[in-house]
Every structure is written in structure tokens, then in C-alpha cells.
Protein backbone atom coordinates (compact mmCIF):
# COMPACT_ATOMS: atom_id res chain seq x y z
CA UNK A 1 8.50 -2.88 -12.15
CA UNK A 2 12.33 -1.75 -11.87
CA UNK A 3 13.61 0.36 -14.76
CA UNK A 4 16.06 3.35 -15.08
CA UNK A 5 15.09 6.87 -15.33
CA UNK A 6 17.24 10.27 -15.19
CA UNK A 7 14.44 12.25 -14.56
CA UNK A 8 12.71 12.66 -10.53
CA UNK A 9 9.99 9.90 -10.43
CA UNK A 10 7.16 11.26 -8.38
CA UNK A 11 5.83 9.50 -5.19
CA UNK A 12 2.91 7.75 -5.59
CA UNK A 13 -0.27 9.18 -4.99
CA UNK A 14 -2.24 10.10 -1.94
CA UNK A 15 -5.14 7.47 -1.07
CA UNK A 16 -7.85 8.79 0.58
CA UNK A 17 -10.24 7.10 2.91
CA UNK A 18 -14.21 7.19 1.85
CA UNK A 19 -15.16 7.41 5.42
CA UNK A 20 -13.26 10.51 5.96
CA UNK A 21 -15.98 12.19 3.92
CA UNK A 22 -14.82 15.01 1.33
CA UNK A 23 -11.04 15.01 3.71
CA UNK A 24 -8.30 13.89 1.62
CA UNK A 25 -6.16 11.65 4.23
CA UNK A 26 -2.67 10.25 2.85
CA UNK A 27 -2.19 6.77 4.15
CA UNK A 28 1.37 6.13 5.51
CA UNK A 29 3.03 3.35 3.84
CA UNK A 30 3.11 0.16 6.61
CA UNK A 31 6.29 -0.59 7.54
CA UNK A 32 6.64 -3.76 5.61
CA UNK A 33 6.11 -2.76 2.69
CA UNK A 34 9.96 -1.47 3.02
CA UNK A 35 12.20 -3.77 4.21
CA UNK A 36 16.54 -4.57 3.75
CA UNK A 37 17.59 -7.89 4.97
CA UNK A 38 21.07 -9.51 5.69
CA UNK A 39 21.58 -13.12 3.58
CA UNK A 40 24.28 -14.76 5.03
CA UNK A 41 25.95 -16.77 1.79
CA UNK A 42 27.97 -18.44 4.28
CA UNK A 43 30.70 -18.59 2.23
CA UNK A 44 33.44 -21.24 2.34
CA UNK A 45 30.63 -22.80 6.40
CA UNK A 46 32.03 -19.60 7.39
CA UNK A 47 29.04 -16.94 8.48
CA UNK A 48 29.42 -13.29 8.01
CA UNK A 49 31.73 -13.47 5.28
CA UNK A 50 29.51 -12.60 2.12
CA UNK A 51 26.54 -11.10 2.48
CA UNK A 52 23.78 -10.27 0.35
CA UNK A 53 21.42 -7.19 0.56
CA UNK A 54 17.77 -8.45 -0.22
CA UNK A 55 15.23 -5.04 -0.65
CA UNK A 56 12.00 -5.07 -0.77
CA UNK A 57 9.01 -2.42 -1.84
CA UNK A 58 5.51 -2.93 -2.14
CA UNK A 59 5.70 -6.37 -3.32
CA UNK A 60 9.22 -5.86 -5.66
CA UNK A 61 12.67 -7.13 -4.92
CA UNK A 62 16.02 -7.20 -5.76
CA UNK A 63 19.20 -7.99 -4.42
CA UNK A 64 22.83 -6.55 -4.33
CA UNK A 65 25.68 -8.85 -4.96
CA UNK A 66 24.14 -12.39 -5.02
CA UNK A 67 27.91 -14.09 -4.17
CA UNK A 68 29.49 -16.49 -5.89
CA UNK A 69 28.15 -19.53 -8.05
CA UNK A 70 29.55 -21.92 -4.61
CA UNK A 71 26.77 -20.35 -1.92
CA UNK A 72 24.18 -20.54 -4.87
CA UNK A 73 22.02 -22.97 -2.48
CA UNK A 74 22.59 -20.95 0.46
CA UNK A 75 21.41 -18.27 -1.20
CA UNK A 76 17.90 -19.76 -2.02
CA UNK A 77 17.88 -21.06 1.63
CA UNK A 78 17.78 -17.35 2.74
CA UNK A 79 15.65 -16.13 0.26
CA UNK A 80 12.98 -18.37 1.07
CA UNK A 81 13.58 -17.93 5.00
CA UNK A 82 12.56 -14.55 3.81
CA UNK A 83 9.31 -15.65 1.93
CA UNK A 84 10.88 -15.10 -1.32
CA UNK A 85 12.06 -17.04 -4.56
CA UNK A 86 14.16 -16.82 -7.31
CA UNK A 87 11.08 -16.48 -9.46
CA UNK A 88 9.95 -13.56 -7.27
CA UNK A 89 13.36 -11.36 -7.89
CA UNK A 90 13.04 -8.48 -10.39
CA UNK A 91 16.61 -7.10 -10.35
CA UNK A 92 19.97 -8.12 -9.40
CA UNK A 93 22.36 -5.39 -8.52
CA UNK A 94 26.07 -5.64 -9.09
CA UNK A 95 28.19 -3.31 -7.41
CA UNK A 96 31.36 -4.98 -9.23
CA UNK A 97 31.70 -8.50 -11.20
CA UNK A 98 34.84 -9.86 -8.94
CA UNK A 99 33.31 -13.63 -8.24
CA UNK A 100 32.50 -13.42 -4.93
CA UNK A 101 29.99 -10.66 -5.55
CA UNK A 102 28.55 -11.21 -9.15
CA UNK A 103 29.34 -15.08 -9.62
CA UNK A 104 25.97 -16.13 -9.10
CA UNK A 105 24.21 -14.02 -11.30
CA UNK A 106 24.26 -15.96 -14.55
CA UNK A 107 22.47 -19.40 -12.62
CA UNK A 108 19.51 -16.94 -11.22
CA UNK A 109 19.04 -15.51 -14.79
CA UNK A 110 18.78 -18.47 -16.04
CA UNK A 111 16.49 -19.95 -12.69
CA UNK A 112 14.67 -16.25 -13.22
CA UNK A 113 14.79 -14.99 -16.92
CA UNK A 114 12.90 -11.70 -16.13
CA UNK A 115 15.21 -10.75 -13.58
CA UNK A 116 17.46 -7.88 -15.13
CA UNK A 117 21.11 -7.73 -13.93
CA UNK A 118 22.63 -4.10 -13.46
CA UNK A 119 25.92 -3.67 -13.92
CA UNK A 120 28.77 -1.18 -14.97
CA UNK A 121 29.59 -0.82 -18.70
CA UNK A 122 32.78 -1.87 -18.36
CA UNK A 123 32.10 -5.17 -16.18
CA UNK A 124 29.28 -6.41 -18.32
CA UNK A 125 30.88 -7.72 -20.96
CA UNK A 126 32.65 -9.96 -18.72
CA UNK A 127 29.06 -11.09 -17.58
CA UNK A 128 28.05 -12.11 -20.91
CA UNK A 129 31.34 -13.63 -21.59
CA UNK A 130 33.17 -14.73 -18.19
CA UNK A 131 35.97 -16.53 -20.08
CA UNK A 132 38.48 -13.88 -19.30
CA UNK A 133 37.20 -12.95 -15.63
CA UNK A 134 37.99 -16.70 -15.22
CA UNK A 135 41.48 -17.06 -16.68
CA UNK A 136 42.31 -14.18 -14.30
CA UNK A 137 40.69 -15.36 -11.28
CA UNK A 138 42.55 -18.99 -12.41
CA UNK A 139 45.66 -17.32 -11.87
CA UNK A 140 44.77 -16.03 -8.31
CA UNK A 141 43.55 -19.56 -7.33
CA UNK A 142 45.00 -22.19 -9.31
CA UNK A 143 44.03 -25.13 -7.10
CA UNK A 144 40.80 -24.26 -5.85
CA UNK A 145 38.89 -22.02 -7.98
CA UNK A 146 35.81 -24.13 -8.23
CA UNK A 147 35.85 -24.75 -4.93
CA UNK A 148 35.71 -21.39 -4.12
CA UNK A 149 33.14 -19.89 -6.20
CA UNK A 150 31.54 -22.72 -8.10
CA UNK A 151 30.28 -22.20 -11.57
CA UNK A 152 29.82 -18.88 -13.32
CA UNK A 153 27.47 -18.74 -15.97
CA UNK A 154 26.87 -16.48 -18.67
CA UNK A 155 24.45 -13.93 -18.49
CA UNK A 156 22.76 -12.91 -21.91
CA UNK A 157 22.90 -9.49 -22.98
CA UNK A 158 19.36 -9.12 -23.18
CA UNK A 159 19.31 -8.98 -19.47
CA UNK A 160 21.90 -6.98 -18.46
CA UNK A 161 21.18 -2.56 -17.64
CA UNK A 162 24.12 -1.13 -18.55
CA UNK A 163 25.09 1.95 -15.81
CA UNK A 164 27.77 4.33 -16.12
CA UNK A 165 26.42 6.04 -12.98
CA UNK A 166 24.06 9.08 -12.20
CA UNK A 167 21.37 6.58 -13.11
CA UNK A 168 18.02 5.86 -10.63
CA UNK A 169 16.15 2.59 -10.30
CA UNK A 170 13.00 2.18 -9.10
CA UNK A 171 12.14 -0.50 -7.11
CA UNK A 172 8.27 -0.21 -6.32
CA UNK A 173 8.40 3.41 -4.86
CA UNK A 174 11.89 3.13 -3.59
CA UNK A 175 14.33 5.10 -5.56
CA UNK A 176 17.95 3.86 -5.68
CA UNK A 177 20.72 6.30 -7.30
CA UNK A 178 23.74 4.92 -8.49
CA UNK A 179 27.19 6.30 -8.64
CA UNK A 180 30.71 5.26 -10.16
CA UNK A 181 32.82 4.36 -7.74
CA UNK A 182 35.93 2.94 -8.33
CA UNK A 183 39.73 2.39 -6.66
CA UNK A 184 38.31 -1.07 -5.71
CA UNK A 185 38.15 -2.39 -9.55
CA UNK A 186 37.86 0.26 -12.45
CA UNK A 187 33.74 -0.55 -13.00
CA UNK A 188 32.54 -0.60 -9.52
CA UNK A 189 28.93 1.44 -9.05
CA UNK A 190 27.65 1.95 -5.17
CA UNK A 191 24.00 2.11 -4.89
CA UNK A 192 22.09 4.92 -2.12
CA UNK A 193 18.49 3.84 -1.95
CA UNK A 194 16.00 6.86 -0.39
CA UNK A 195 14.06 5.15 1.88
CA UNK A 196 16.62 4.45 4.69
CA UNK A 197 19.05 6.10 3.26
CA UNK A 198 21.32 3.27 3.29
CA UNK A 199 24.86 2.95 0.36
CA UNK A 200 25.27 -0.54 -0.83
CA UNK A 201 28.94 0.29 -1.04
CA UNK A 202 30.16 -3.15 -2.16
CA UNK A 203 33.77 -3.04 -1.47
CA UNK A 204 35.09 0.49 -1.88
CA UNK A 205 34.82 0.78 1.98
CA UNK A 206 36.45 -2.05 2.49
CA UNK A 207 35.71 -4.90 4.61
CA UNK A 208 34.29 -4.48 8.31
CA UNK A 209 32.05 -6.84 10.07
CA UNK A 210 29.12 -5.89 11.38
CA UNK A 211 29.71 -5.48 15.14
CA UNK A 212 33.60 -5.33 14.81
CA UNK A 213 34.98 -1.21 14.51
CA UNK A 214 38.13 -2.63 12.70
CA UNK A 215 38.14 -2.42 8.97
CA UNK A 216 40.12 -3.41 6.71
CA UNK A 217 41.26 -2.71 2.85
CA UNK A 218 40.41 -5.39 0.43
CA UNK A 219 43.02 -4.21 -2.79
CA UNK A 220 43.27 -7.12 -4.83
CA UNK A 221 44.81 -7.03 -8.62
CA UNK A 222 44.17 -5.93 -11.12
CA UNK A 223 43.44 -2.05 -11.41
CA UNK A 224 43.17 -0.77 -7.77
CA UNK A 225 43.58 2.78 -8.18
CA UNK A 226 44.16 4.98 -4.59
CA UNK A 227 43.14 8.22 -6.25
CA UNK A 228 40.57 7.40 -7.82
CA UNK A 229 39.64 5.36 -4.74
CA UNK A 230 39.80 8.71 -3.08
CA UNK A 231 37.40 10.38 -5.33
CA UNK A 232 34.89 7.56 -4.66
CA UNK A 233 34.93 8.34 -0.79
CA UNK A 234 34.30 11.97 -1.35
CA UNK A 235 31.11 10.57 -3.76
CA UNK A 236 30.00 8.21 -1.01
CA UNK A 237 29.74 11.08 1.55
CA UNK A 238 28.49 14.04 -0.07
CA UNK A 239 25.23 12.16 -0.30
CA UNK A 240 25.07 11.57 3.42
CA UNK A 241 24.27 8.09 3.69
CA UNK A 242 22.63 7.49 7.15
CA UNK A 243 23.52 3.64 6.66
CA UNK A 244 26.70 1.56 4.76
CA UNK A 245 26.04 -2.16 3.34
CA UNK A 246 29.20 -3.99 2.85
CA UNK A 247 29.32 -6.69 1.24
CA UNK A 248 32.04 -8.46 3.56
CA UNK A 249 29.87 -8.09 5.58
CA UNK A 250 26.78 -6.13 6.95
CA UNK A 251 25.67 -2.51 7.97
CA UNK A 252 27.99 -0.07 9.48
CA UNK A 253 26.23 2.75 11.57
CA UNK A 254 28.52 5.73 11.18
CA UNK A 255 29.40 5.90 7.50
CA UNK A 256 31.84 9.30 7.97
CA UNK A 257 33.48 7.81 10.68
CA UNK A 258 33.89 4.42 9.14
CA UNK A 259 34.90 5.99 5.90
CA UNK A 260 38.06 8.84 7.72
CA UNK A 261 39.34 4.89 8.97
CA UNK A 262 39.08 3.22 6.17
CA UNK A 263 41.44 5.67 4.07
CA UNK A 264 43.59 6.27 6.66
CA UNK A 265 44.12 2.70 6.74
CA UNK A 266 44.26 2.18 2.68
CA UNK A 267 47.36 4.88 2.81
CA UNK A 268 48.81 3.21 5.38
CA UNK A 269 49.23 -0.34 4.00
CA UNK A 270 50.27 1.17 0.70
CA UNK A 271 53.24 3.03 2.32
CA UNK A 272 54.10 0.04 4.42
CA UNK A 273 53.66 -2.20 0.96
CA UNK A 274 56.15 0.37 -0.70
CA UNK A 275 58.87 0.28 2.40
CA UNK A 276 58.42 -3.32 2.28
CA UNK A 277 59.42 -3.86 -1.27
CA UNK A 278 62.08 -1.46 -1.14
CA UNK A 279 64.03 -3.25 1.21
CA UNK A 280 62.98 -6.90 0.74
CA UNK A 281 64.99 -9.28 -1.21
CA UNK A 282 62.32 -11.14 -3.58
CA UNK A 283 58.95 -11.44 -3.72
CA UNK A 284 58.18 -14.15 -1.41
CA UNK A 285 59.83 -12.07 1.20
CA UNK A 286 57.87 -9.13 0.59
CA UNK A 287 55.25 -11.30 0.88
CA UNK A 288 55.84 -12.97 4.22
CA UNK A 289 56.72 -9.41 5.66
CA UNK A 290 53.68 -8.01 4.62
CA UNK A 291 51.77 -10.78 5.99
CA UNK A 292 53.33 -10.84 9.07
CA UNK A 293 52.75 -7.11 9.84
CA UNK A 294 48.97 -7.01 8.73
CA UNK A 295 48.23 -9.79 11.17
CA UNK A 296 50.37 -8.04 13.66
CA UNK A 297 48.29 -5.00 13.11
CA UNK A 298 44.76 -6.76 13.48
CA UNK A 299 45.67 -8.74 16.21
CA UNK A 300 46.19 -5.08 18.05
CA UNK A 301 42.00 -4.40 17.02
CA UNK A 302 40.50 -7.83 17.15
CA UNK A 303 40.47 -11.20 18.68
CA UNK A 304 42.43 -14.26 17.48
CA UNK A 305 39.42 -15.88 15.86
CA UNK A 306 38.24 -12.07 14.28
CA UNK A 307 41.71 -11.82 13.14
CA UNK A 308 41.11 -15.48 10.85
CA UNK A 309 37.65 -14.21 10.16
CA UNK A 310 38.91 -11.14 8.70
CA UNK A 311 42.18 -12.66 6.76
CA UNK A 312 40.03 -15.23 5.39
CA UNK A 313 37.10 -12.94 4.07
CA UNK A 314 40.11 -10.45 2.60
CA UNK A 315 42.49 -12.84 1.34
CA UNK A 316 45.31 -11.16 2.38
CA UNK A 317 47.84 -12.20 0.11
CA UNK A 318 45.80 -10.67 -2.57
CA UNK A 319 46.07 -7.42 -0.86
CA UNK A 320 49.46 -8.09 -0.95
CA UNK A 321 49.82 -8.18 -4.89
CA UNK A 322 46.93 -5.62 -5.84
CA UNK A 323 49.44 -3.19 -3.32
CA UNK A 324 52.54 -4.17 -4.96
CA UNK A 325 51.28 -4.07 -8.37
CA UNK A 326 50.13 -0.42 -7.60
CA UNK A 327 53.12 0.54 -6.20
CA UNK A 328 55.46 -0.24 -9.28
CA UNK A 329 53.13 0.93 -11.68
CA UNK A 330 53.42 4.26 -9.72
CA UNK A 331 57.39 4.09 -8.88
CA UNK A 332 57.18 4.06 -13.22
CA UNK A 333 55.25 6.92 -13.60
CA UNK A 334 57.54 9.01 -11.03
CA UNK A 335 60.46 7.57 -13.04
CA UNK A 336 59.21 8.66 -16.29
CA UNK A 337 57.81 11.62 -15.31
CA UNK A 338 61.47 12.66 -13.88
CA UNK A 339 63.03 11.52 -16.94
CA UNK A 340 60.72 13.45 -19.02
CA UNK A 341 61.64 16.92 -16.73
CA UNK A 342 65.70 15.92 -16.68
């Protein structure tokens, strides 16, 4: 059984084989009884977009960001490629609620109504009402929302474990710690499970495909936040993950060096978004200019079709707007702040 505890949860005891006589032997765990998979959602026919983590310990499971209500039957496809159900799920672990991570989660709770959805205080009221998280993602994709990421469905209350970070789960006798993380969105947790020692980092490392060294920020609106976003790295590392999951999409191997890129990187576009709307005329210009130089900039890292792969997964016009929006709400604050001094 998964639940939440803040105190150290002991590993289980040492079985001893009859055999042995009076000897006390501790059996090693087999290797199967601790597994992480890949589940390509195969978002949009397009493989290694969104990926799902599935874990399994000594007969428990869970998964971290199930994807979006559209990849709902891929996702039981892969699940059962793994010889596992809905039904057999006992958690469902939300790094953030943006739809293409969390937009499933209401469907399996309903296919699964003992499987308990953990989530960050301030996302999971949007969970068990996703009225508002879909007026704003409406706005983002007028045309094709459905499409996109299918159905969201409510979750009830009573299923949702509310986090706030600091918090361990306990999946069979893997432990999983949690930690607030945000920049990304404002209620986005990472999860470091003991075992492997591998962070399920969602998106606050941004997006990098497993195989490819490039990665890439993923700042959409509405409340990315670059120091804060800083804060989160330093939060990530000091636990020493050997491991990252990301979301978008699959393990990266050296999470220090991925990480130093990664905020290099974040800086980087945010000056270059700042520059850009300084000088450009409107907002569709800003626009086209900052598309024009992102792609420039990829193409320098990655093949033609890795450059799609990546602009697709990202959306980079929403990078676009989550950077702009940051950057005005922070040319106010230098405003006010100078008026304040003057």
C-alpha cells in the first residue's frame, strides 16, 4: 500500500533461510521486484514526445504523469505491454496539472477508484474542478484543444494526497521523497525515488530527448518564475540524483551536467525574449523573431527532423508568451521599484 509518512520508514525485514540452520541470511531483493519503465503516450502518432514513468515494487505500482485525456488508449496499450492494468495501479503521481501531464488522471480514477492521485495543494483544486484549467488552456488552443488532449475529467477529492513537499511515499519498499519545485508552474513537486536514485523532474529541467544532449526550456504562461526556477535546480541537485525522468521525454544520464545547460539556456532565451521585445514593433513581430532565432539555434544542436521533434513537443510559441509575459511583469517591478527610490 502507498501512503505518506514524514517519519524514516524502515526496510523490511531480514528473511532467513531454514536450511541455513540457526544463520540468519538476508535474502537480496530479485531484481524484478524493482523496476521503472518508459510508456511512450505517443502523443499527437508522434513517439518520444510524452512519456510516462511506470514504477514498480514488490507487486505495487504507480505512475508519474499519465498524459493527457487524447493518449488515454495508448496509455493502456503500454501498461498492459507491461503486464499491468488500470485496475492494478495504486497511485498516480503528478508532478504538475498542465494537460499534457495530468489530463488523464480523472478517466483512470474513475477506470481505477482506489488509485490515489498526488498532487500539489495548489494544483488540486483544479483536478477536482478543471473548469478553469480549461478556459485557460482554451485560450492557448482555441481550435484544437480536444484534439490535443481529449477529455479531462474530474477527479473527486476523496482521491486526491495533497503535497506541499518534504513528504515520502511508499511504494512497496521503495521510498519516493517529494520536493516543491517550481519556475515551471507555481505547484510543480519533483519526485527522487531511493532505489535507483532516479528525479521524476517533470518539466523543471526542461525538455531533452532521450539520446539527444540538446535541451530545451519549456516556459509556457502563466506563472513561470526564473528565480524561483533557480531555487528548484539547486533542490534537484543537492539530493544527487544518479538518474533524471523527463517527462518530454525519457532518462537523462548526467543530471548536473544536464541541469548547468539547461539554466544557462533558460537565461539565455529570456535575455534574447527581452532584446527582442525591446526593439520589435508589435507582438506578432516579436513573435516571428523569436521563432526564427530558436529554430536557428536548434538547428546548430540537432537535425532537421530533431529540430520538428523538439518544436512540436515544446510548442514554441508558448515559450514565446510565458517569456514575454515574464519579462513585462519584471520590466514593472524595476519600474516601480525605481519610482518608489526617486
Amino acid at each position: 500500500m502507498i501512503h505518506d509518512s514524514n517519519a524514516t520508514v524502515n526496510p523490511p525485514c531480514p528473511r532467513t533461510d531454514d536450511r541455513l540452520g540457526a544463520s540468519c541470511v538476508t535474502l537480496l531483493p530479485r531484481a524484478a521486484m524493482h523496476k521503472i519503465t518508459t510508456l511512450d503516450d505517443h502523443w499527437m502518432a508522434r513517439p518520444r514526445s510524452i512519456g510516462t514513468a511506470l514504477l514498480e515494487s514488490d507487486g505495487h505500482h504507480a505512475i508519474v504523469d499519465p498524459g493527457p485525456g487524447s493518449t488515454l488508449n495508448t496509455l493502456r496499450h503500454e501498461l498492459r505491454a507491461h503486464g499491468v492494468s488500470v485496475s492494478d495501479l495504486d497511485a498516480i503521481l503528478l508532478t504538475h496539472i498542465h494537460l499534457d501531464h495530468a489530463g488523464a488522471s480523472g478517466a483512470l480514477v474513475r477506470e481505477n477508484p482506489r488509485v490515489i492521485v498526488y498532487v500539489h495543494k495548489l494544483g488540486a483544486p483544479h483536478m477536482v474542478d478543471p473548469s478553469k484549467l480549461l478556459a485557460s488552456a482554451a485560450r492557448l488552443w482555441p481550435d484544437n484543444l480536444g484534439e490535443l488532449f481529449g477529455e479531462a475529467v474530474p477527479v473527486p477529492e476523496s482521491n486526491l494526497q495533497i503535497l506541499e513537499g518534504r513528504e515520502t511515499i511508499t511504494l512497496g519498499s521503495r521510498k519516493i521523497e517529494v520536493a516543491y519545485t517550481p519556475g515551471h508552474a507555481a505547484h510543480h513537486v519533483s519526485y527522487f525515488e531511493d532505489v535507483e536514485g532516479v528525479a521524476f523532474v517533470g518539466d523543471t529541467t526542461g525538455i531533452g530527448i532521450e539520446g539527444q544532449s540538446y535541451v530545451m526550456p519549456a516556459t509556457p504562461p502563466p506563472d513561470i518564475d526564473l528565480p524561483l526556477w533557480d531555487s528548484s535546480f539547486a533542490r534537484i541537485l543537492e539530493r544527487k540524483p544518479n538518474r533524471l525522468f523527463l517527462t518530454h521525454f525519457g532518462f537523462s544520464e548526467n543530471p548536473a551536467a544536464h541541469i548547468a545547460q539547461f539554466r544557462e539556456r533558460l537565461h539565455g532565451w529570456m535575455e534574447t525574449t527581452e532584446k527582442i521585445l525591446q526593439t520589435a514593433k508589435n507582438d506578432e513581430q516579436a513573435m516571428d523573431c523569436f521563432l526564427a532565432t530558436m529554430r536557428a539555434e536548434i538547428g546548430e544542436h540537432l537535425p532537421a527532423e530533431e529540430v520538428e521533434q523538439y518544436v512540436a513537443t515544446a510548442g514554441l510559441n508558448l515559450s514565446f508568451l510565458g517569456l514575454a509575459r515574464h519579462a513585462r511583469k519584471r520590466a514593472q517591478a524595476a519600474s516601480s521599484s525605481s519610482k518608489a527610490t526617486s
